[in-house]
C-alpha atoms as a PDB file:
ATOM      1  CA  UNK A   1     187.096  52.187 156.802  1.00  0.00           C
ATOM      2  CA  UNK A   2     187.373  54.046 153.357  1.00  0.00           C
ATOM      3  CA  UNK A   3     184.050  55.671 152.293  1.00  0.00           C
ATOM      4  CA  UNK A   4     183.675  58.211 149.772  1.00  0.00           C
ATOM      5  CA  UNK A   5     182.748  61.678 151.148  1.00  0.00           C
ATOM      6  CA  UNK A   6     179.622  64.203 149.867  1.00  0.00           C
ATOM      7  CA  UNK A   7     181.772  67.062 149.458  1.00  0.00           C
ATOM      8  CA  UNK A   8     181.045  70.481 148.225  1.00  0.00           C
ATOM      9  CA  UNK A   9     184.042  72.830 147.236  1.00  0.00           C
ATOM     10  CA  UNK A  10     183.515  75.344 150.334  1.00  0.00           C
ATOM     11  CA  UNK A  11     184.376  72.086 152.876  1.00  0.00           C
ATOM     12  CA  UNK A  12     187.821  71.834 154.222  1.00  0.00           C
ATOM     13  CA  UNK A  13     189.922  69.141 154.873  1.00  0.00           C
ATOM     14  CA  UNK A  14     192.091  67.643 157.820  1.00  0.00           C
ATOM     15  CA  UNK A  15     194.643  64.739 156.713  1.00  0.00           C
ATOM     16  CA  UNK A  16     196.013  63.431 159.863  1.00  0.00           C
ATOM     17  CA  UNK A  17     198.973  60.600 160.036  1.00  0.00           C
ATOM     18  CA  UNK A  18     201.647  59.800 162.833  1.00  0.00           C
ATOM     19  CA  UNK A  19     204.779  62.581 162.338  1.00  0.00           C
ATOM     20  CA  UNK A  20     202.736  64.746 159.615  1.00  0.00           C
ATOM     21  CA  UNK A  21     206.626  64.084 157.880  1.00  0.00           C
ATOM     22  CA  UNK A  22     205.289  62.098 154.936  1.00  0.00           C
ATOM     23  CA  UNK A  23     201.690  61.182 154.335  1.00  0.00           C
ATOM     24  CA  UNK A  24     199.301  63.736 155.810  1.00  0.00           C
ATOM     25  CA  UNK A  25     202.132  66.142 153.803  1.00  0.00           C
ATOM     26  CA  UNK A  26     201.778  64.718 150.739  1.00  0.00           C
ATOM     27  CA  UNK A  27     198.066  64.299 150.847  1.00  0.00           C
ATOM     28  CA  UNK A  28     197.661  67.973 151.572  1.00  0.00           C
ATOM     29  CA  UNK A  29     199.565  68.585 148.399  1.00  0.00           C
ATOM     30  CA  UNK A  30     198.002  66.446 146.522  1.00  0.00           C
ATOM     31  CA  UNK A  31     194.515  67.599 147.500  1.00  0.00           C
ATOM     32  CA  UNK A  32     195.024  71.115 147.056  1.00  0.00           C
ATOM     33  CA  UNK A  33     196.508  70.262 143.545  1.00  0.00           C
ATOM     34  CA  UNK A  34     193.056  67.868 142.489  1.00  0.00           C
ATOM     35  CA  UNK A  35     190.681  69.702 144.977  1.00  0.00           C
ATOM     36  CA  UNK A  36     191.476  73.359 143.752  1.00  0.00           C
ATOM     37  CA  UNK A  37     190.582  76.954 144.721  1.00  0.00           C
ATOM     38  CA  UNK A  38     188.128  77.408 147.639  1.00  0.00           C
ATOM     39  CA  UNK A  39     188.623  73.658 149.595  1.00  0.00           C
ATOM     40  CA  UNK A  40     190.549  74.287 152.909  1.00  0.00           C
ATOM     41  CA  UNK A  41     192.989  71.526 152.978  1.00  0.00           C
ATOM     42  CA  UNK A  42     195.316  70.869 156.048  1.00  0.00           C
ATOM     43  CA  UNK A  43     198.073  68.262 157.712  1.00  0.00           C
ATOM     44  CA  UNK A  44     198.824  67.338 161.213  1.00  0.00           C
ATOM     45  CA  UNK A  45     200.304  64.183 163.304  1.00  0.00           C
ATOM     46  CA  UNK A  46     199.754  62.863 166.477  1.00  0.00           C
ATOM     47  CA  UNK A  47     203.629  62.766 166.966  1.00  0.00           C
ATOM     48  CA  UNK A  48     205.214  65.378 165.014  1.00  0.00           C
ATOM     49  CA  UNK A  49     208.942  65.250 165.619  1.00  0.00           C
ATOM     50  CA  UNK A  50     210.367  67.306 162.709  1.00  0.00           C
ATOM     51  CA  UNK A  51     209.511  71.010 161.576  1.00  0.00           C
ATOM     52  CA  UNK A  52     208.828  69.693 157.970  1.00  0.00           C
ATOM     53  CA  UNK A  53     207.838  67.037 155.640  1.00  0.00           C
ATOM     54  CA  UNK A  54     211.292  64.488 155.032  1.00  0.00           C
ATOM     55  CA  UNK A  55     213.127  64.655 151.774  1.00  0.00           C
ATOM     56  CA  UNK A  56     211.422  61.174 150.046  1.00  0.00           C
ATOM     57  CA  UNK A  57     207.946  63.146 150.327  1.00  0.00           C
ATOM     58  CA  UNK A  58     209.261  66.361 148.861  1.00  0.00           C
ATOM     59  CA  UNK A  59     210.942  64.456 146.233  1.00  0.00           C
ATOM     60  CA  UNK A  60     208.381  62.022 144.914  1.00  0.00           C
ATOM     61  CA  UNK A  61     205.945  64.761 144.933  1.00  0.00           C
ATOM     62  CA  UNK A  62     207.529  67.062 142.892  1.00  0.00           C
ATOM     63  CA  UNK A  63     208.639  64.354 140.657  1.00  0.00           C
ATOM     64  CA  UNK A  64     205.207  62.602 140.050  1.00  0.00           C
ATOM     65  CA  UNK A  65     202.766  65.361 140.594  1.00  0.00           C
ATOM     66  CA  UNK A  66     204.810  68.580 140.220  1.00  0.00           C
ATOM     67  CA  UNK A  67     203.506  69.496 143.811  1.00  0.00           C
ATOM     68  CA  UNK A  68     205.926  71.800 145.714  1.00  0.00           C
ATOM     69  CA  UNK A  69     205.330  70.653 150.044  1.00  0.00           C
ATOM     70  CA  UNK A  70     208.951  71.853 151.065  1.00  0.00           C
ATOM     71  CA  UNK A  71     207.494  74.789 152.409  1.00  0.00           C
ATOM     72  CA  UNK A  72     205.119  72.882 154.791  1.00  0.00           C
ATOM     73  CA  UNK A  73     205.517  72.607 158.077  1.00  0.00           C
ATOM     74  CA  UNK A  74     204.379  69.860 160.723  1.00  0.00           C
ATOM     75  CA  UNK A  75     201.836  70.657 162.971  1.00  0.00           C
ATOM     76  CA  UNK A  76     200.111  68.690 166.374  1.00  0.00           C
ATOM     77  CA  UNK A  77     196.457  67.554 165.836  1.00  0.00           C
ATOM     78  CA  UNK A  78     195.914  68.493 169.240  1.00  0.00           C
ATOM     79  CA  UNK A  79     196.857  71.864 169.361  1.00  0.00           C
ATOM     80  CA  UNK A  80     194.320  72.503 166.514  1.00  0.00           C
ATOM     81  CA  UNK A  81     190.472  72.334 166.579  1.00  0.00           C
ATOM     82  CA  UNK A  82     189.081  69.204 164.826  1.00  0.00           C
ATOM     83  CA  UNK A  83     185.543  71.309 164.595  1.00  0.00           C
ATOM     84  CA  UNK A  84     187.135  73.885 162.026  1.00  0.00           C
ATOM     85  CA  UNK A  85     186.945  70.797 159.920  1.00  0.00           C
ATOM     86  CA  UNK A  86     184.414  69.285 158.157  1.00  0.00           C
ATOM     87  CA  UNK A  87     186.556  66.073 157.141  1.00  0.00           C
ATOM     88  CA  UNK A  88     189.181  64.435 158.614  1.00  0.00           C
ATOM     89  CA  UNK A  89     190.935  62.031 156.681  1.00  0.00           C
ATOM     90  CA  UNK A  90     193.078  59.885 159.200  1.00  0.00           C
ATOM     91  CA  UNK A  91     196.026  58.073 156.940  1.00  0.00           C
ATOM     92  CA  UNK A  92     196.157  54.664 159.630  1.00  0.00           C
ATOM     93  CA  UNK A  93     194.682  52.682 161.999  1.00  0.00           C
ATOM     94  CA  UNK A  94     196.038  53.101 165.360  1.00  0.00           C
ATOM     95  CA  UNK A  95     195.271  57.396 164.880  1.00  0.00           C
ATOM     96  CA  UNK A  96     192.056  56.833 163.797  1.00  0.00           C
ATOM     97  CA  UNK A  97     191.238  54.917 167.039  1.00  0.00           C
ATOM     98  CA  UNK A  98     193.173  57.239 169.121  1.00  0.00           C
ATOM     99  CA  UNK A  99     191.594  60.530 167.566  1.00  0.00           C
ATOM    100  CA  UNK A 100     188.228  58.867 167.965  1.00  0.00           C
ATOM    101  CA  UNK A 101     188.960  58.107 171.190  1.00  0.00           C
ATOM    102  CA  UNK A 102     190.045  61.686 172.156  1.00  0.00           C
ATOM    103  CA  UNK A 103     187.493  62.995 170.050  1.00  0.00           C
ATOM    104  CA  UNK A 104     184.537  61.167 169.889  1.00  0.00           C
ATOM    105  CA  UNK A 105     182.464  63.746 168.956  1.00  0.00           C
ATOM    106  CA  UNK A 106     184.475  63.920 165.552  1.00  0.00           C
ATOM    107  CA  UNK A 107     183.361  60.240 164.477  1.00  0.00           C
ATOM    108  CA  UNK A 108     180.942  60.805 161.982  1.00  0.00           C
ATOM    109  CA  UNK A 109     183.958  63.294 160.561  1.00  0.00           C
ATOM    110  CA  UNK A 110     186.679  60.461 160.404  1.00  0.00           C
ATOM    111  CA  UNK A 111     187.619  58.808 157.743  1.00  0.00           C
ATOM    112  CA  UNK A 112     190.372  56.395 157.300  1.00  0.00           C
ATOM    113  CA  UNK A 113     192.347  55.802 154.334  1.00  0.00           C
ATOM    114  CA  UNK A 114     194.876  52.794 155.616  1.00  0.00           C
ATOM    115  CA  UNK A 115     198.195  53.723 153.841  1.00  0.00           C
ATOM    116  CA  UNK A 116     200.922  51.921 154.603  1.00  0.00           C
ATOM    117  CA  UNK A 117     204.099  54.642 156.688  1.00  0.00           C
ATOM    118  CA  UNK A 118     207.055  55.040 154.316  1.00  0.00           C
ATOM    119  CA  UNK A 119     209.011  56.978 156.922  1.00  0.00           C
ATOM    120  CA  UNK A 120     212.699  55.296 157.093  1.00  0.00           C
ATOM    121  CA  UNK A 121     211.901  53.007 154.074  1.00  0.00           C
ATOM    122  CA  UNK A 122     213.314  53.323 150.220  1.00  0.00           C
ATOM    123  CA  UNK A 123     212.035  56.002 147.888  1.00  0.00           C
ATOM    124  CA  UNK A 124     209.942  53.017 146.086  1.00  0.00           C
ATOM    125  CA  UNK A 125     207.731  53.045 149.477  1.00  0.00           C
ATOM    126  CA  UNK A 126     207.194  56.904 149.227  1.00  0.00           C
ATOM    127  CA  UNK A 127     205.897  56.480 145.708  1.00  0.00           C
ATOM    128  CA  UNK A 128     203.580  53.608 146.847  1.00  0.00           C
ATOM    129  CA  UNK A 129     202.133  56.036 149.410  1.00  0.00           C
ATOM    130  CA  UNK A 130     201.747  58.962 147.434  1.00  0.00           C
ATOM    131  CA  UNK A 131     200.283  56.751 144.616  1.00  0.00           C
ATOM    132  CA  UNK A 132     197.497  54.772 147.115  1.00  0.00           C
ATOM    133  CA  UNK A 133     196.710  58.383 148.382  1.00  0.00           C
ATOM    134  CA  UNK A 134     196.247  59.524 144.744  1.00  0.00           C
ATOM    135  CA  UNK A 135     194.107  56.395 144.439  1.00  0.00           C
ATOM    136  CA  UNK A 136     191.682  57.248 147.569  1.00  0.00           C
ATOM    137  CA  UNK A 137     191.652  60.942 146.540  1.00  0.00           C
ATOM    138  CA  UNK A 138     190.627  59.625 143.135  1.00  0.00           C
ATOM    139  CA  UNK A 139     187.991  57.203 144.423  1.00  0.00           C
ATOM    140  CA  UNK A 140     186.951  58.526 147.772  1.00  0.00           C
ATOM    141  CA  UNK A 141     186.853  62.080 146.702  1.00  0.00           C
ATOM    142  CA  UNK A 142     186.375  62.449 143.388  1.00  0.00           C
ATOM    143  CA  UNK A 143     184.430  59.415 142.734  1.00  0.00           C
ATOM    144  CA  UNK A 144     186.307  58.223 139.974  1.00  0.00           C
ATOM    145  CA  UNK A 145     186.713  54.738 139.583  1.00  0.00           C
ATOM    146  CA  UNK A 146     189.435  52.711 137.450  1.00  0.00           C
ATOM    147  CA  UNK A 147     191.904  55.005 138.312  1.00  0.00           C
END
């Protein structure tokens, strides 16, 4: 469920999707753009199967936010430690039950912001990610609403 988070610019930030290829990426980016200096912000995936975010993400963030993720590189949730985090932001359903599941002592540090997996899909579906994420960063972080 989307909440908004009490956050304080020392806190760091986990965005977690499925193949840390196109979401969790471009939520990273976006939240170090909007966030700023001293917030931690970091990707993973449950399943990552390529060494970097796919060319739709890289694209549509440099085009819409002038935000530069080529250099980013997937990483596996479970080879880091969810307790060097005081958020995680999980980007759909199914990994937010399975990292609560495997993690339940993380619950009260999940969050999940449902956004629809534009891996394989048109560039249109990339920019409807990256926007809904700009919305929940907006909203959830922020606290600005209308936006």
């Amino acid at each position: 469920m989307s909440r908004s988070i009490e956050w304080e610019p020392n806190q760091s930030f986990l965005f977690v999707c499925y193949g840390n290829t196109c979401r969790s990426p471009m939520a990273e980016g976006l939240a170090r753009k909007v966030l700023g200096e001293g917030v931690r912000v970091a990707s993973a995936g449950l399943a990552p199967a390529f060494e970097g975010p796919q060319p739709e993400a890289i694209d549509v963030m440099d085009d819409l936010y002038d935000v530069d993720i080529s250099g980013y590189g997937t990483r596996d949730v479970f080879a880091l430690s969810l307790e060097d985090y005081d958020w995680i932001i999980v980007l759909d359903a199914y990994v937010h039950e399975t990292l609560k599941a495997r993690f339940p002592g993380s619950s009260e540090r999940l969050v999940l912001w449902d956004i629809d997996d534009p891996f394989g899909r048109p560039r249109r579906a990339y920019k409807q990610s990256a926007r809904l994420i700009e919305y929940c960063i907006n909203k959830f972080l922020l606290g600005k609403t209308g936006t």
